[in-house]
Protein backbone atom coordinates (compact mmCIF):
# COMPACT_ATOMS: atom_id res chain seq x y z
CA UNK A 1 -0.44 -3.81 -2.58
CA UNK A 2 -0.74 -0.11 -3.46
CA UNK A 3 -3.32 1.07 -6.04
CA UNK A 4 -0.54 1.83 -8.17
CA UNK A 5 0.97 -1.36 -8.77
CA UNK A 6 -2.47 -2.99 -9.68
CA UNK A 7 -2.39 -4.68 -13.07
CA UNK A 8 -5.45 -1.53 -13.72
CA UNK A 9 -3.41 1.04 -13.04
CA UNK A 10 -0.08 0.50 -13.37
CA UNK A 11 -0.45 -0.91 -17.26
CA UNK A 12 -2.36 2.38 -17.61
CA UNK A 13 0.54 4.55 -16.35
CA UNK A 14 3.32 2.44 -18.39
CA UNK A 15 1.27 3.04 -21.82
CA UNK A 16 0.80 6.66 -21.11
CA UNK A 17 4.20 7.22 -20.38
CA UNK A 18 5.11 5.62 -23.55
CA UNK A 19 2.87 7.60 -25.19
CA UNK A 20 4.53 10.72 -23.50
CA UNK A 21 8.00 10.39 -24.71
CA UNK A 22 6.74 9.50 -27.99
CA UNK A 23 4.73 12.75 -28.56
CA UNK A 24 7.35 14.84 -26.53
CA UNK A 25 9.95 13.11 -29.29
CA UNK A 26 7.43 14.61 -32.02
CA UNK A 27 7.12 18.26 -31.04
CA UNK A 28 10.47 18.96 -29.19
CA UNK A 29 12.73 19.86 -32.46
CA UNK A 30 9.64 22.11 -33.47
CA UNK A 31 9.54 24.20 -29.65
CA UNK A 32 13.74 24.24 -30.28
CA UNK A 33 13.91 25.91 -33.41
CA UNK A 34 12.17 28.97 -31.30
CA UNK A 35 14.67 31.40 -30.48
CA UNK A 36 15.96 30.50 -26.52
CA UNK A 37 14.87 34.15 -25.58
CA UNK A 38 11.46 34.12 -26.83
CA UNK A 39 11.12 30.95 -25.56
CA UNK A 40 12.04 31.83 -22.04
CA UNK A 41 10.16 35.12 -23.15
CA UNK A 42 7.08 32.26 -23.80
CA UNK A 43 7.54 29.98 -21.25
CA UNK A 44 7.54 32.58 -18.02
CA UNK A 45 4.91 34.87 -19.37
CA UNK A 46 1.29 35.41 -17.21
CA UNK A 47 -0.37 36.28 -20.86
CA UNK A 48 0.88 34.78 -23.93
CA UNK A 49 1.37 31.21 -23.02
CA UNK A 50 -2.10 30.27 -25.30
CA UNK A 51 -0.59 29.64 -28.09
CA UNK A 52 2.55 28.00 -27.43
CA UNK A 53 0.37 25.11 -25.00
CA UNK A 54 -2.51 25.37 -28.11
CA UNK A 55 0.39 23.81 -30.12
CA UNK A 56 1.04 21.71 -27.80
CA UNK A 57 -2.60 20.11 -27.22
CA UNK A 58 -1.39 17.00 -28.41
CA UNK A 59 1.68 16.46 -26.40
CA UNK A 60 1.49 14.82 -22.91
CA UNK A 61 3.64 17.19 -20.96
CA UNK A 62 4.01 14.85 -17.96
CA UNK A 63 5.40 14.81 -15.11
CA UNK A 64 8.24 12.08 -14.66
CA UNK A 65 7.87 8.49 -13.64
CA UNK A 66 10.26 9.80 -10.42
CA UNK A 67 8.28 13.02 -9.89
CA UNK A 68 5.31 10.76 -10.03
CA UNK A 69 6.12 8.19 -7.29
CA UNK A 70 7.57 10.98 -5.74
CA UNK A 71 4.06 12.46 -6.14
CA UNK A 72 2.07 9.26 -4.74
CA UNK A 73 4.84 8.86 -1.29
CA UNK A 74 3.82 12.95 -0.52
CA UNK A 75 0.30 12.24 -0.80
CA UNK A 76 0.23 9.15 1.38
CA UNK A 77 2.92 9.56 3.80
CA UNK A 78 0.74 12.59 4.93
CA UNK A 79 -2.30 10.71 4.66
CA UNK A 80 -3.70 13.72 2.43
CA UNK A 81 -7.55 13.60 1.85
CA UNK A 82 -7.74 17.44 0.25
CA UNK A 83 -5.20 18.05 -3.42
CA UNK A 84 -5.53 20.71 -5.93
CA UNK A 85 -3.58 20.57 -8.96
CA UNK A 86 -2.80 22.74 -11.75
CA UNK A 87 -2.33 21.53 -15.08
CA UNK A 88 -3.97 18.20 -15.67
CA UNK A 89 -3.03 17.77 -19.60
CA UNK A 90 -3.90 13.54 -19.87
CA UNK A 91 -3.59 13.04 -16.22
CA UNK A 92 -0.56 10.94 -15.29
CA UNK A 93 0.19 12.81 -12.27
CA UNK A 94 -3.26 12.73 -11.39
CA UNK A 95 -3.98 9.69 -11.20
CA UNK A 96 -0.48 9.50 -9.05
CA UNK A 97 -2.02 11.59 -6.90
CA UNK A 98 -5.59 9.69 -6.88
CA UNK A 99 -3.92 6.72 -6.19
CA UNK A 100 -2.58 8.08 -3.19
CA UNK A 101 -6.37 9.28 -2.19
CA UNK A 102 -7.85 5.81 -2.54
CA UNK A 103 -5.06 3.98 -0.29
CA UNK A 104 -5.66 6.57 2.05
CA UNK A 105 -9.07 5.75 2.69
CA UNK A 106 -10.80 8.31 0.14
CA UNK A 107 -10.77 12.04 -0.46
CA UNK A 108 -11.03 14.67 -3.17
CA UNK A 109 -8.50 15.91 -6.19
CA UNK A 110 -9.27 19.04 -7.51
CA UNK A 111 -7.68 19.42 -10.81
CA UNK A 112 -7.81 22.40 -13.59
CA UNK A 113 -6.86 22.34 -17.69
CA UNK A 114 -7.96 24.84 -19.62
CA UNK A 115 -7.24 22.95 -23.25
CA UNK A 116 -10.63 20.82 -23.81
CA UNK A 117 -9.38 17.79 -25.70
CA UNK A 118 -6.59 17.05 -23.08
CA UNK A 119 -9.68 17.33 -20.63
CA UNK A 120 -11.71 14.63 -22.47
CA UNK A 121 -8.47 12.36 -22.59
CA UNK A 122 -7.53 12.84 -19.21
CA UNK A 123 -11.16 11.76 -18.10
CA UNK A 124 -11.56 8.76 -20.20
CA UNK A 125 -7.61 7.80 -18.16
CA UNK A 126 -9.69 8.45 -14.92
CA UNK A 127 -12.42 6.05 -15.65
CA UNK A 128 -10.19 3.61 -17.33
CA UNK A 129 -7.81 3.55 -13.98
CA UNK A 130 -10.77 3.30 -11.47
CA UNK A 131 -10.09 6.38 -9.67
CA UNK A 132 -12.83 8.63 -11.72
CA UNK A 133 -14.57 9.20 -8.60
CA UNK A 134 -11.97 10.98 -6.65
CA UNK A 135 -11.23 13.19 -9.10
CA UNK A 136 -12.83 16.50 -10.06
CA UNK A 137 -11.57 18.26 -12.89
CA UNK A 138 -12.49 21.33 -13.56
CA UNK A 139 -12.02 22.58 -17.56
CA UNK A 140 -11.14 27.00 -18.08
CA UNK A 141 -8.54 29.08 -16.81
CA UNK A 142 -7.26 27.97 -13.71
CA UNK A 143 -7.15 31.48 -12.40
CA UNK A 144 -11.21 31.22 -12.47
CA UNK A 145 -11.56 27.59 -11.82
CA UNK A 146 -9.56 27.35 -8.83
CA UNK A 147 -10.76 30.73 -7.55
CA UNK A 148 -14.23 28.97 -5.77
CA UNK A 149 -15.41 26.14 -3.95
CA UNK A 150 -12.04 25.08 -2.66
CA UNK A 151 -11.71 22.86 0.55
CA UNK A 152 -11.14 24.36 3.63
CA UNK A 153 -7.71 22.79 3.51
CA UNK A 154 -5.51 21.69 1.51
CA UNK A 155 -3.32 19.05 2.17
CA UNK A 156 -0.72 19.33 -0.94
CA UNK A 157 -0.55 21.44 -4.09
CA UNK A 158 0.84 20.17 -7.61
CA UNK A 159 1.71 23.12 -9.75
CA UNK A 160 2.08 21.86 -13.07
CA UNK A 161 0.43 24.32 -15.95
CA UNK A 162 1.29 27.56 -17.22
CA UNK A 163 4.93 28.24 -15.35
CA UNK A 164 4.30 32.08 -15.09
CA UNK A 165 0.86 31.33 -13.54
CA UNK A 166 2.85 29.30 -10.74
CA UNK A 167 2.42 32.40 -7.90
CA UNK A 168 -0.83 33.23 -8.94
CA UNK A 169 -2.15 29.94 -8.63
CA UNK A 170 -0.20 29.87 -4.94
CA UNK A 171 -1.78 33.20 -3.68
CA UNK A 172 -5.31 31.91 -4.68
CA UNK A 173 -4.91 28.66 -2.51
CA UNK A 174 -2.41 29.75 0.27
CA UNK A 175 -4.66 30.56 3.14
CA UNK A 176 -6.21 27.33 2.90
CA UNK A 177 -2.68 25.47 2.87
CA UNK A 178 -2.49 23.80 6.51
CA UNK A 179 0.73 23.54 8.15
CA UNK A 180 2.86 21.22 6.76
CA UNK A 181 1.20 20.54 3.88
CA UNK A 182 3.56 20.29 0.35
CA UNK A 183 3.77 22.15 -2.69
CA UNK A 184 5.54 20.54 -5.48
CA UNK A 185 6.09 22.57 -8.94
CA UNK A 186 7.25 20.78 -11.96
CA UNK A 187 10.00 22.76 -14.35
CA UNK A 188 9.83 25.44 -11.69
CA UNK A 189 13.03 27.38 -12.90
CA UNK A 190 10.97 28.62 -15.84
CA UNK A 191 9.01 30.76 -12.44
CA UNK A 192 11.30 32.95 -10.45
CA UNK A 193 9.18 35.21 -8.78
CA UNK A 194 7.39 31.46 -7.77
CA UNK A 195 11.01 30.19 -6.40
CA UNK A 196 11.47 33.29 -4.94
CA UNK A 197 8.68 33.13 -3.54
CA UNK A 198 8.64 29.90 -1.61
CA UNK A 199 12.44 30.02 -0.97
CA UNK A 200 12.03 32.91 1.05
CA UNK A 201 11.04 31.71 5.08
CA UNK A 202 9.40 35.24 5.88
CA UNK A 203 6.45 33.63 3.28
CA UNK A 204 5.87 30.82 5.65
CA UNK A 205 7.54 27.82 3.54
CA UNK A 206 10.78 25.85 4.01
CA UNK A 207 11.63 24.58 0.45
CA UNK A 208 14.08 22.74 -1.95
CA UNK A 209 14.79 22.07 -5.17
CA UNK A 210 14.34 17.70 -5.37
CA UNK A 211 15.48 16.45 -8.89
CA UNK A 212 16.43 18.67 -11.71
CA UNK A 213 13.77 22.00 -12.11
CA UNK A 214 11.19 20.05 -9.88
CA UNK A 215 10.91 22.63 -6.52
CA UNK A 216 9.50 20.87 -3.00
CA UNK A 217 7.79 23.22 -0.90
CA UNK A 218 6.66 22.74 2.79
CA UNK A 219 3.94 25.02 4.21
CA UNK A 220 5.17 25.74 7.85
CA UNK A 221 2.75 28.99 9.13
């Protein structure tokens, strides 16, 4: 049996996935009625993305159940002890990803938000799944956060926060990406100089675009 499908976690994971469409219900027709070009405008800038997540503080913005399993089969099929993600809002793809950690024996999950209720939420969803003590969450900007006292390598990358943040985030972990480890970026098409990035071999990645905006990279120098 896989930590996931214990009664712990995976009742967990079905009630905060409820609780994600139901809030993403609530503030979608509000983040519509913004114009499409400011909200592209929004949604790829480096600078004034505050305000529009602020709004947002109460809204899950998860992952999806696919991206998740998806998220759990990366982690273990490479047997990955060493994951830093960005963007932990309540924490359903972290705890994927912790999940993943514990059947593989153990390991570490780095994990930034800069919004400080989400980060009290998301920790009270790490103790109440077990998997608390495999997860490190750091609370700021993620440019600062994830900046120091990284690993020495990491084993996969989950790119979740601030979409025009995506390549910043990459160049601050890249050298200590080991060969063939995986990058996976949620709503990724709202980052092109990311996609161009990683779609681009001369970079050292191999990469593909998995279910909808959800982009699969592969380290492979």
């Amino acid at each position: 049996m896989s930590t996931l499908s214990t009664a712990r976690v995976s009742t967990l994971l079905d009630r905060l996935f409820t609780d994600a469409d139901a809030t993403m219900a609530a503030v979608l027709p509000s983040v519509m009625q913004i114009p499409a070009d400011e909200r592209a405008a929004v949604m790829s800038s480096k600078t004034n993305y505050r305000e529009l997540y602020a709004t947002l503080k109460d809204a899950h913005l998860a992952v999806s159940r696919e991206t998740g399993a998806l998220l759990y089969m990366l982690a273990r099929s490479t047997g990955a002890r060493d994951i830093v993600e960005f963007g932990t809002s309540f924490g359903l793809s972290t705890l994927h990803l912790a999940a993943a950690l514990r059947d593989n024996g153990g390991g570490r999950l780095i994990t930034s938000e800069f919004e400080p209720s989400k980060v009290a939420r998301a920790r009270e969803n790490f103790v109440a799944g077990g998997l608390a003590d495999l997860i490190e969450i750091r609370e700021g900007d993620a440019l600062e956060t994830l900046a120091r006292d990284l690993p020495p390598q990491i084993d996969l990358l989950l790119l979740d926060g601030a979409k025009g943040l995506y390549s910043d985030v990459l160049a601050l972990v890249e050298d200590r990406l080991r060969p063939g480890a995986f990058i996976l970026a949620d709503n990724a098409d709202w980052s092109p100089e990311y996609l161009a990035r990683v779609r681009s071999p001369e970079h050292g990645y191999m990469s593909t675009q998995v279910s909808g905006d959800v982009e699969l990279s592969m380290r492979i120098s």
